[in-house]
N, C-alpha and C. Protein backbone atom coordinates (compact mmCIF):
# COMPACT_ATOMS: atom_id res chain seq x y z
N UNK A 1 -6.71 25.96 -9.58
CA UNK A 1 -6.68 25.09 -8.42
C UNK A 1 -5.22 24.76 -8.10
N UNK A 2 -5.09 25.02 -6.92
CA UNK A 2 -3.42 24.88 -6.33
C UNK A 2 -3.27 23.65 -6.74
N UNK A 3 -2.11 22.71 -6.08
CA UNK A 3 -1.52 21.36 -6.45
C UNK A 3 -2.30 20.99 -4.47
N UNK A 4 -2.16 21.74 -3.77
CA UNK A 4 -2.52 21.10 -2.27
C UNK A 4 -4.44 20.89 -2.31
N UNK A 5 -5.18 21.78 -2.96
CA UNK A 5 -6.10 21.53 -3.36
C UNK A 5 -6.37 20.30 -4.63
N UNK A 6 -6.04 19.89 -5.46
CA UNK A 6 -6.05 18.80 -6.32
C UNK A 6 -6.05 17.75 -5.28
N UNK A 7 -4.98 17.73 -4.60
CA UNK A 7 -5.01 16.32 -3.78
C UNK A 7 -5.94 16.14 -2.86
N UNK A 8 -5.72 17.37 -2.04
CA UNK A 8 -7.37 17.46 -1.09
C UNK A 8 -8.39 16.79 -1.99
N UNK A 9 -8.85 16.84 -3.34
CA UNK A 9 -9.88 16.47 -4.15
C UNK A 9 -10.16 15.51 -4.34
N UNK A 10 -8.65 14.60 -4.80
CA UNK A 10 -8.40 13.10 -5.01
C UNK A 10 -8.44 12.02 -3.94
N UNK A 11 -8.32 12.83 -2.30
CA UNK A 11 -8.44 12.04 -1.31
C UNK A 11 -9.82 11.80 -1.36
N UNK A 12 -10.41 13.15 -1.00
CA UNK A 12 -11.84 13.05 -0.88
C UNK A 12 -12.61 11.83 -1.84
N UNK A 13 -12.32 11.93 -3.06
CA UNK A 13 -12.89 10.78 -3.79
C UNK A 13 -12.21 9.54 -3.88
N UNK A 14 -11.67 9.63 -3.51
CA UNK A 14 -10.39 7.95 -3.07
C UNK A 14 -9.73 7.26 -4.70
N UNK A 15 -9.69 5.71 -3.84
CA UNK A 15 -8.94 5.14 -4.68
C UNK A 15 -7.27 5.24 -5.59
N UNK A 16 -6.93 5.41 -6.11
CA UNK A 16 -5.22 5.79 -6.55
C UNK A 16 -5.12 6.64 -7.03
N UNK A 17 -3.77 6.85 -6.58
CA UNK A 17 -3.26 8.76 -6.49
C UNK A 17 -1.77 8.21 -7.34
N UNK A 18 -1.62 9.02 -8.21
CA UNK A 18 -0.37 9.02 -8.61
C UNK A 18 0.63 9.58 -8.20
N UNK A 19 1.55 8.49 -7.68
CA UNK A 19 2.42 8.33 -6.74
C UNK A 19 4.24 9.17 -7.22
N UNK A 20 3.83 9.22 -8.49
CA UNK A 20 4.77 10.45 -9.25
C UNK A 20 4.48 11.90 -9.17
N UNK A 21 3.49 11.66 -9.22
CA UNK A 21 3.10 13.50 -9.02
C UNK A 21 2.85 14.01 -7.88
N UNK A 22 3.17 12.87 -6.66
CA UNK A 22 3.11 13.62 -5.31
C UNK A 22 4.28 13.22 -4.54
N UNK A 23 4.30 13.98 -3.88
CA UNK A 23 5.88 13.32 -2.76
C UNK A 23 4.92 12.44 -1.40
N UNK A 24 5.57 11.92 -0.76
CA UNK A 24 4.87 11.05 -0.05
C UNK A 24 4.81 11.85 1.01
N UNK A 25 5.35 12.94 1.87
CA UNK A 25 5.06 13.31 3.06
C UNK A 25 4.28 14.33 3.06
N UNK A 26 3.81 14.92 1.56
CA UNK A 26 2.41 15.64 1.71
C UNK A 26 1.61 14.62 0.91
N UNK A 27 1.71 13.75 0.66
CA UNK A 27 0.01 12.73 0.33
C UNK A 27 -0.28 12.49 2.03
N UNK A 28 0.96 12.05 3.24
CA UNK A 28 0.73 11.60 4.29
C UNK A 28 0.12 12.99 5.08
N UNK A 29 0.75 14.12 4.99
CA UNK A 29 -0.15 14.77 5.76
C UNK A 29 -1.20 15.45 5.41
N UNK A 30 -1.85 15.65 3.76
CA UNK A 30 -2.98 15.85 3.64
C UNK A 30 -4.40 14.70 3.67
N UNK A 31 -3.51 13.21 4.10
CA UNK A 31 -4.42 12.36 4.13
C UNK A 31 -4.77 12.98 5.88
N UNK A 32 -3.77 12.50 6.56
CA UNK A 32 -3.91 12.98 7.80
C UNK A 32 -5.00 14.00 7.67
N UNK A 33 -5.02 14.92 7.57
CA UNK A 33 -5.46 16.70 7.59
C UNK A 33 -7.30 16.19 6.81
N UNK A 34 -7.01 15.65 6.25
CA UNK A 34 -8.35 15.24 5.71
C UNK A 34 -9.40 13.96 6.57
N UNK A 35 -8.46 13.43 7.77
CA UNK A 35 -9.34 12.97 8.60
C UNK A 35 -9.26 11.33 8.59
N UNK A 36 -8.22 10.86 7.57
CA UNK A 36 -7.97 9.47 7.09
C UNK A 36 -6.73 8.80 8.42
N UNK A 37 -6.82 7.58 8.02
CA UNK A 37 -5.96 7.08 9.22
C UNK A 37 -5.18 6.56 7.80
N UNK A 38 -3.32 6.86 7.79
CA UNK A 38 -2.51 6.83 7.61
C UNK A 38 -1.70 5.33 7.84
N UNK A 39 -1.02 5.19 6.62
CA UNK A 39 -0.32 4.08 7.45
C UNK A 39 0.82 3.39 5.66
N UNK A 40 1.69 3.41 6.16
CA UNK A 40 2.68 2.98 4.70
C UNK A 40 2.89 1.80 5.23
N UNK A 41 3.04 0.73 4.00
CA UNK A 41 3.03 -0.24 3.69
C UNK A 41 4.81 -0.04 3.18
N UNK A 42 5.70 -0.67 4.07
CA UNK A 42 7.40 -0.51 3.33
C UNK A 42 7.51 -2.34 2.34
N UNK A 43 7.25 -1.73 1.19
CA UNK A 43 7.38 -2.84 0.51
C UNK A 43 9.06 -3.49 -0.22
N UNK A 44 9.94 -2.35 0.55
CA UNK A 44 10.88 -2.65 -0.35
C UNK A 44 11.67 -3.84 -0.89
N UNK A 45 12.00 -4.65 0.36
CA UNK A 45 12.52 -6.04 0.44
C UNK A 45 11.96 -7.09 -0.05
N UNK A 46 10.70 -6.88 -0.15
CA UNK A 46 9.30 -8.11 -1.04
C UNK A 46 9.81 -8.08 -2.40
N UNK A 47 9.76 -9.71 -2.08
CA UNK A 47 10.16 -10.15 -3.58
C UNK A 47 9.44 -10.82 -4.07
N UNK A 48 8.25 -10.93 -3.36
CA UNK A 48 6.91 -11.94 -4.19
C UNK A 48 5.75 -11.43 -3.06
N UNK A 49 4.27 -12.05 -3.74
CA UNK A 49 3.15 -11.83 -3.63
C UNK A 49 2.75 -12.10 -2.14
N UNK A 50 3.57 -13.14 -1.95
CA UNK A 50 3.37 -13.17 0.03
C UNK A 50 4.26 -12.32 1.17
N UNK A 51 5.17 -12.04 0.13
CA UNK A 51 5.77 -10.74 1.18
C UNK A 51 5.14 -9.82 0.96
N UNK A 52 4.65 -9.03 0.02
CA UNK A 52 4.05 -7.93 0.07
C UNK A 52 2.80 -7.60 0.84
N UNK A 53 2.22 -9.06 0.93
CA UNK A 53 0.93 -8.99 1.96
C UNK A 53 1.55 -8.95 3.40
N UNK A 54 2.54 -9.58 3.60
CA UNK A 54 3.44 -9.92 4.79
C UNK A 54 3.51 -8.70 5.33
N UNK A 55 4.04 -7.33 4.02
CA UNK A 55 4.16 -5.99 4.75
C UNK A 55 3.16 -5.09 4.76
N UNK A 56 1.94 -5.60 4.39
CA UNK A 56 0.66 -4.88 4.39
C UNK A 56 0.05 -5.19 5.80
N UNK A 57 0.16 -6.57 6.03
CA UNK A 57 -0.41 -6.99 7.49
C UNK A 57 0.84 -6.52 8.85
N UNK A 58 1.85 -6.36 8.49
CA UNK A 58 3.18 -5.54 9.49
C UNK A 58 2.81 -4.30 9.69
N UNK A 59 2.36 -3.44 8.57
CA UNK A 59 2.17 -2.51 8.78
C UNK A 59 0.54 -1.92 9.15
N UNK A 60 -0.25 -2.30 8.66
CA UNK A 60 -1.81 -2.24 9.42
C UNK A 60 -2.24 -2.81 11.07
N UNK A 61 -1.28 -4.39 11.31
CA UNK A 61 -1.52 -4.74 12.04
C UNK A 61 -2.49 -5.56 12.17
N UNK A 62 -2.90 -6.45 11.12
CA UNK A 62 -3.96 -7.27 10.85
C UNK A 62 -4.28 -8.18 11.64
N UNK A 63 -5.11 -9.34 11.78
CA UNK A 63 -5.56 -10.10 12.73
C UNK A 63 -4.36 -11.24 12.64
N UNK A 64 -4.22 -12.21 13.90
CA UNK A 64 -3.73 -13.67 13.35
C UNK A 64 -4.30 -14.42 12.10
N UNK A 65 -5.47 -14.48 11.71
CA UNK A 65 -5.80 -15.01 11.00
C UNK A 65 -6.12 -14.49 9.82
N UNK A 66 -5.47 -13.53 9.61
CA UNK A 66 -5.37 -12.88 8.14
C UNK A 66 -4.62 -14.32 7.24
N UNK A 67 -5.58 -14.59 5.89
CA UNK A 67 -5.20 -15.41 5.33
C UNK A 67 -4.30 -15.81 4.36
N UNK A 68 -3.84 -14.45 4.38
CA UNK A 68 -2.39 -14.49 3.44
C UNK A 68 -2.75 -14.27 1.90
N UNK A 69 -3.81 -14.48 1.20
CA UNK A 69 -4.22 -14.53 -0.04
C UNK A 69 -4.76 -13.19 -0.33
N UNK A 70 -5.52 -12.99 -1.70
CA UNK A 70 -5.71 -11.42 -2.26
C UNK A 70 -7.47 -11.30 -1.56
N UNK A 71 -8.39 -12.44 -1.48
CA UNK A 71 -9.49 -12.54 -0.81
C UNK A 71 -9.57 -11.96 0.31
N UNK A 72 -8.42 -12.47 1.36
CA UNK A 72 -8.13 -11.62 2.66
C UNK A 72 -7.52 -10.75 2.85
N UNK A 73 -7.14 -10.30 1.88
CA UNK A 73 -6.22 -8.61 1.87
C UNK A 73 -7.90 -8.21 1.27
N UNK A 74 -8.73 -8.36 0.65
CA UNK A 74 -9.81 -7.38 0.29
C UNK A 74 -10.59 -7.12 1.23
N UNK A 75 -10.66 -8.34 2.09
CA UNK A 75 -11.88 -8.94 3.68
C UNK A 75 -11.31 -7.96 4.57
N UNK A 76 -10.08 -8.10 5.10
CA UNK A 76 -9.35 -7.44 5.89
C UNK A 76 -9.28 -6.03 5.70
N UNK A 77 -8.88 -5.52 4.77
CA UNK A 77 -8.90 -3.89 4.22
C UNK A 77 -10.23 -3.53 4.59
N UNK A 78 -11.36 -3.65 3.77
CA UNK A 78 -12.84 -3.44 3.84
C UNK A 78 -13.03 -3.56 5.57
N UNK A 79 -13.01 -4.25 6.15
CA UNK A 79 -13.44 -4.42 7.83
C UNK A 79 -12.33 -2.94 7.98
N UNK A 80 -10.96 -2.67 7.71
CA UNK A 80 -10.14 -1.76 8.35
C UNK A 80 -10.89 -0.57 8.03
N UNK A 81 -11.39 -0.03 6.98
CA UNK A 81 -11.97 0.68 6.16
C UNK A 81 -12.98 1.18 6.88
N UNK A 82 -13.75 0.34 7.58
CA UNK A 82 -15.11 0.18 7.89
C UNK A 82 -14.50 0.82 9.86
N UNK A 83 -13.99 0.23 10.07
CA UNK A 83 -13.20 0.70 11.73
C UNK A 83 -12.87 1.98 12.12
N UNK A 84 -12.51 2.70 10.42
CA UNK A 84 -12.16 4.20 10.83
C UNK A 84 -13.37 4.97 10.46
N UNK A 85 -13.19 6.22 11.43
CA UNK A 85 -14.28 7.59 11.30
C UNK A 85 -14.38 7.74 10.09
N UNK A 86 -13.75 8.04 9.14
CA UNK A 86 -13.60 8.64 7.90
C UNK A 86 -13.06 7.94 7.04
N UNK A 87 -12.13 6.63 6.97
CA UNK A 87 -11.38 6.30 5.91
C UNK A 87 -10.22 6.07 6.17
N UNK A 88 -9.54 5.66 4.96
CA UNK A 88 -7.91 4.88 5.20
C UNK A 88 -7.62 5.32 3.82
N UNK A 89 -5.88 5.69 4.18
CA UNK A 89 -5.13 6.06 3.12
C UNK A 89 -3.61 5.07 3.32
N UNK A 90 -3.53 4.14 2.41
CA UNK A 90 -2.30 3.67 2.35
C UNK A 90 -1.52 4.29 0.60
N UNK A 91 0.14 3.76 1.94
CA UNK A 91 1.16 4.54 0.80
C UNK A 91 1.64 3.38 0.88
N UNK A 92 2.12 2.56 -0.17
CA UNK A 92 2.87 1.48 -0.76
C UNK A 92 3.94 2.23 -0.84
N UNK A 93 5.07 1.83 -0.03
CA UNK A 93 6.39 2.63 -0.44
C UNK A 93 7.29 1.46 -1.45
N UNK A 94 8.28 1.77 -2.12
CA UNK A 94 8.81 1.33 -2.94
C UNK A 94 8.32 -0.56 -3.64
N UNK A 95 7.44 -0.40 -4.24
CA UNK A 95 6.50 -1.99 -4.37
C UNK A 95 7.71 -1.96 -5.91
N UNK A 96 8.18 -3.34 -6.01
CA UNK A 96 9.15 -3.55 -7.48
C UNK A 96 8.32 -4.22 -8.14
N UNK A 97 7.62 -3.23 -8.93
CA UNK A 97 6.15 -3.84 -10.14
C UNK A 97 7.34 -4.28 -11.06
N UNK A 98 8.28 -3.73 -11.11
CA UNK A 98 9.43 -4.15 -12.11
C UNK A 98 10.21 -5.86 -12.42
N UNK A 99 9.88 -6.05 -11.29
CA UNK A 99 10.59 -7.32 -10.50
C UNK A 99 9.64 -8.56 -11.52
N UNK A 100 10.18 -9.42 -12.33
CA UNK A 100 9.18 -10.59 -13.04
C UNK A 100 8.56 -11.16 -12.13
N UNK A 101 9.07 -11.49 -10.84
CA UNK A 101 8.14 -12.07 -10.41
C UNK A 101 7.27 -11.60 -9.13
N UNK A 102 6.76 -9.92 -9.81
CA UNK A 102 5.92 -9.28 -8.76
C UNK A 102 4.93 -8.56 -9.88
N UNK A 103 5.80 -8.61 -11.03
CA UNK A 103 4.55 -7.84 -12.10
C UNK A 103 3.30 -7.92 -12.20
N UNK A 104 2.98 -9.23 -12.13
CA UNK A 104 1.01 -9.67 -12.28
C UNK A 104 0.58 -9.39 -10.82
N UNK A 105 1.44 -9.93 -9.97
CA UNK A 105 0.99 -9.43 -8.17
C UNK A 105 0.91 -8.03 -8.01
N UNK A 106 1.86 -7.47 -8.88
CA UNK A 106 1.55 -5.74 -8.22
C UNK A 106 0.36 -5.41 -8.90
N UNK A 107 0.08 -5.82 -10.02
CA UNK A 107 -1.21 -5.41 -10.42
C UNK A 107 -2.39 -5.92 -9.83
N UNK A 108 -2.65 -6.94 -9.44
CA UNK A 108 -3.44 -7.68 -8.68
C UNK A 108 -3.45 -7.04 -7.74
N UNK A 109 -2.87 -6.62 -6.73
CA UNK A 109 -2.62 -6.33 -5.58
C UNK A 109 -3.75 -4.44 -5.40
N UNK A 110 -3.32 -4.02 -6.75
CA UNK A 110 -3.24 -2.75 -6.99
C UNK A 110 -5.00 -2.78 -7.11
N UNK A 111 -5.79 -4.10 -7.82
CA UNK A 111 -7.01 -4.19 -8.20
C UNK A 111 -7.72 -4.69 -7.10
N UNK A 112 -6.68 -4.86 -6.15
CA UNK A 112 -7.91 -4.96 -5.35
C UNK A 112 -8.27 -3.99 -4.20
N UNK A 113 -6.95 -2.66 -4.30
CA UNK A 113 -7.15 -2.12 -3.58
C UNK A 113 -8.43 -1.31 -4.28
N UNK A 114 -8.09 -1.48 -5.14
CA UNK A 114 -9.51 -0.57 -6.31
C UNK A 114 -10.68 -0.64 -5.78
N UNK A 115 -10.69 -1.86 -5.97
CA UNK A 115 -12.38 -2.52 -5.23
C UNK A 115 -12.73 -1.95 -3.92
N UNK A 116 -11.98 -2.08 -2.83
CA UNK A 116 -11.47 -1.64 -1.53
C UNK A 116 -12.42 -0.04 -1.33
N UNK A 117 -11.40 0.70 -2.66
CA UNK A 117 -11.80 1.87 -2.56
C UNK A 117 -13.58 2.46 -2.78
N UNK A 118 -14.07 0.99 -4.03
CA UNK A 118 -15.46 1.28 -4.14
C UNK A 118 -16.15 0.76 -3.26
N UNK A 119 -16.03 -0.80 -2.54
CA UNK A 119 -16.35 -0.75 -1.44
C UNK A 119 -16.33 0.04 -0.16
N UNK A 120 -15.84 1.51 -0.18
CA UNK A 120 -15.77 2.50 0.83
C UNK A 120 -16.45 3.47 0.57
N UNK A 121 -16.68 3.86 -0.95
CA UNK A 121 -17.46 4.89 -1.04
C UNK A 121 -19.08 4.41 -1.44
N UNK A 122 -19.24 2.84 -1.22
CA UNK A 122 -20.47 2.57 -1.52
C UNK A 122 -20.98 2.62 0.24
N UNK A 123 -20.18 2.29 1.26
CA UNK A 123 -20.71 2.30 2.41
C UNK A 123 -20.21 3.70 3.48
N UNK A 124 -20.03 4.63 2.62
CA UNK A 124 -20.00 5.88 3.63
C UNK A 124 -18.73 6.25 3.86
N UNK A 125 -17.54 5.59 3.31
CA UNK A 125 -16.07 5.67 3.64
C UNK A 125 -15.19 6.05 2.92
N UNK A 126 -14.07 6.43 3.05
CA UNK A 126 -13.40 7.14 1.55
C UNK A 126 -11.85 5.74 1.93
N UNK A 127 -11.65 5.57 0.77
CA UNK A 127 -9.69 4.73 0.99
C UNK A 127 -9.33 4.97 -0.57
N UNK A 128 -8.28 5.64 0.05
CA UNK A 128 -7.39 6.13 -1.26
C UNK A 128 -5.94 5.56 -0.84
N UNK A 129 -5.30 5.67 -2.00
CA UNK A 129 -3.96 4.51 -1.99
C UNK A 129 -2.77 5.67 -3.27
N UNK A 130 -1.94 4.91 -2.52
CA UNK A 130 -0.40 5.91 -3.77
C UNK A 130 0.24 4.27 -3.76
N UNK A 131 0.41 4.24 -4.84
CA UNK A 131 2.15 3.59 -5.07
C UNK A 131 2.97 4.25 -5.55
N UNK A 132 4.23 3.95 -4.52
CA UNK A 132 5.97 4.40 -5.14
C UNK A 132 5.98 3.21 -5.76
N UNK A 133 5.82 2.73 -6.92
CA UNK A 133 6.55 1.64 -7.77
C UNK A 133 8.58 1.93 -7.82
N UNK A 134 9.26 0.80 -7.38
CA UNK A 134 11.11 1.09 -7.63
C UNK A 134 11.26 0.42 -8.49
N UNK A 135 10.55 -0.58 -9.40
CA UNK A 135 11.19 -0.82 -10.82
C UNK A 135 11.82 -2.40 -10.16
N UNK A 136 12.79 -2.90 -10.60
CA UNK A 136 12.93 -4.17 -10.35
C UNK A 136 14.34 -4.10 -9.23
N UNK A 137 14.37 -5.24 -8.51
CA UNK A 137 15.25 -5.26 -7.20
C UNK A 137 16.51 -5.21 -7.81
N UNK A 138 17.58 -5.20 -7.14
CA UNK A 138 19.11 -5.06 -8.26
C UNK A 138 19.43 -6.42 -8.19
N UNK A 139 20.06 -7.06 -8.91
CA UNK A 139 20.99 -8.22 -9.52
C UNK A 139 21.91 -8.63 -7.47
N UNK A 140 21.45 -9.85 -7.22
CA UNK A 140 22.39 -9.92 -6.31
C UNK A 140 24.19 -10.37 -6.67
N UNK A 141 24.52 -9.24 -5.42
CA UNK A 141 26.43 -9.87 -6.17
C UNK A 141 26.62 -11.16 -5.55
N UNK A 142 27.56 -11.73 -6.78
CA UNK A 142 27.96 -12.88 -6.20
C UNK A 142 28.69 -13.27 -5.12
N UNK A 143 28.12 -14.39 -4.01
CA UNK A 143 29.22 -14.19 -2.68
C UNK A 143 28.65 -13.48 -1.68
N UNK A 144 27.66 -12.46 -2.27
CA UNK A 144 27.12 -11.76 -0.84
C UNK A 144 25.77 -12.35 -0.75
N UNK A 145 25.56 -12.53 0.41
CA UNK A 145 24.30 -13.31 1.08
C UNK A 145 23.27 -11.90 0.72
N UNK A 146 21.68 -12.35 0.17
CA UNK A 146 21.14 -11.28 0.39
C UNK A 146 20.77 -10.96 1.68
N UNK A 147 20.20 -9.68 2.38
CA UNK A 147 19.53 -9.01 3.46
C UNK A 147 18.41 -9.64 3.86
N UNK A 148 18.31 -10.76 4.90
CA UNK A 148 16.72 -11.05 5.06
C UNK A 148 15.90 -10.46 5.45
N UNK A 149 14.40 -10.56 5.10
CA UNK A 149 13.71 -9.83 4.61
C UNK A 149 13.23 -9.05 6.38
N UNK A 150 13.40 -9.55 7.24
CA UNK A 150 13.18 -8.97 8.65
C UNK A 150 14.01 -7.85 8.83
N UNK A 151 15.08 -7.85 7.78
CA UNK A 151 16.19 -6.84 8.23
C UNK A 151 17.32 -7.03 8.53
N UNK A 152 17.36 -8.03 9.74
CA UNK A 152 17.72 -8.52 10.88
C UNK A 152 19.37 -8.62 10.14
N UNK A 153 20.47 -8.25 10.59
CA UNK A 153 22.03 -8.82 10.53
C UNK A 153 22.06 -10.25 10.59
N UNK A 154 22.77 -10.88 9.76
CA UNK A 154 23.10 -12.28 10.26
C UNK A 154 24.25 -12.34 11.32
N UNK A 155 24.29 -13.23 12.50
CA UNK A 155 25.60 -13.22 12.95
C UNK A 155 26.75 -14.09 12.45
């Protein structure tokens, strides 16, 4: 079995893909190619459990009233899940499981996409997920303001 067939396999049955053994722009276009609606989650700048939802709902496009907690990242996913023809494939790009104070959140975060995923294949739907884990954020230097998290330049 090729390596483009394996993944074809792992989409089909969902839930987490190891995010080391694939490069991200063929997990994105064999999710694509397999009929999934696509969509990365840029986690890099999250430095805790409410930014990371912050860039899950930026990047899906969630309701106003997404509730910010792991209840409504499961509510919300499951309804998204449920919206597409076929399924949802998110790519967590660089999530810092490394970071102390994202370690228990990335796992949390990670369990509930789990659920997510069995809630899709119990109702007709496939959602499979990759994390790029980057390990922990770097040491800020002293004197330099960090990057806020919008991006945005300070003036």
């Amino acid at each position: 079995m090729t390596q483009a067939q394996a993944l074809q396999n792992k989409l089909k049955k969902g839930g987490l893909l190891d995010a080391s053994q694939i490069g991200r722009e063929d997990a994105l276009e064999h999710a694509h190619a397999a009929g999934l609606t696509v969509y990365v989650i840029d986690c890099d700048r999250a430095r805790s459990r409410s930014a990371v939802l912050r860039a899950v709902v930026k990047a899906i496009d969630f309701p106003e009233f997404f509730g910010g907690n792991l209840d409504a990242l499961y509510d919300c996913l499951c309804d998204t899940v449920l919206d597409q023809k076929n399924g949802l494939f998110l790519w967590f790009h660089n999530l810092h499981s490394g970071d102390p104070s994202l370690a228990d959140d990335s796992k949390a975060i990670i369990s509930v996409c789990a659920d997510v995923a069995e809630f899709a294949k119990n109702n007709g739907r496939r959602f499979a997920f990759a994390v790029q884990h980057a390990g922990k954020h770097p040491d800020p230097e002293p004197g330099v303001a960090p990057t806020p998290y919008s991006g945005a330049d300070e003036a």
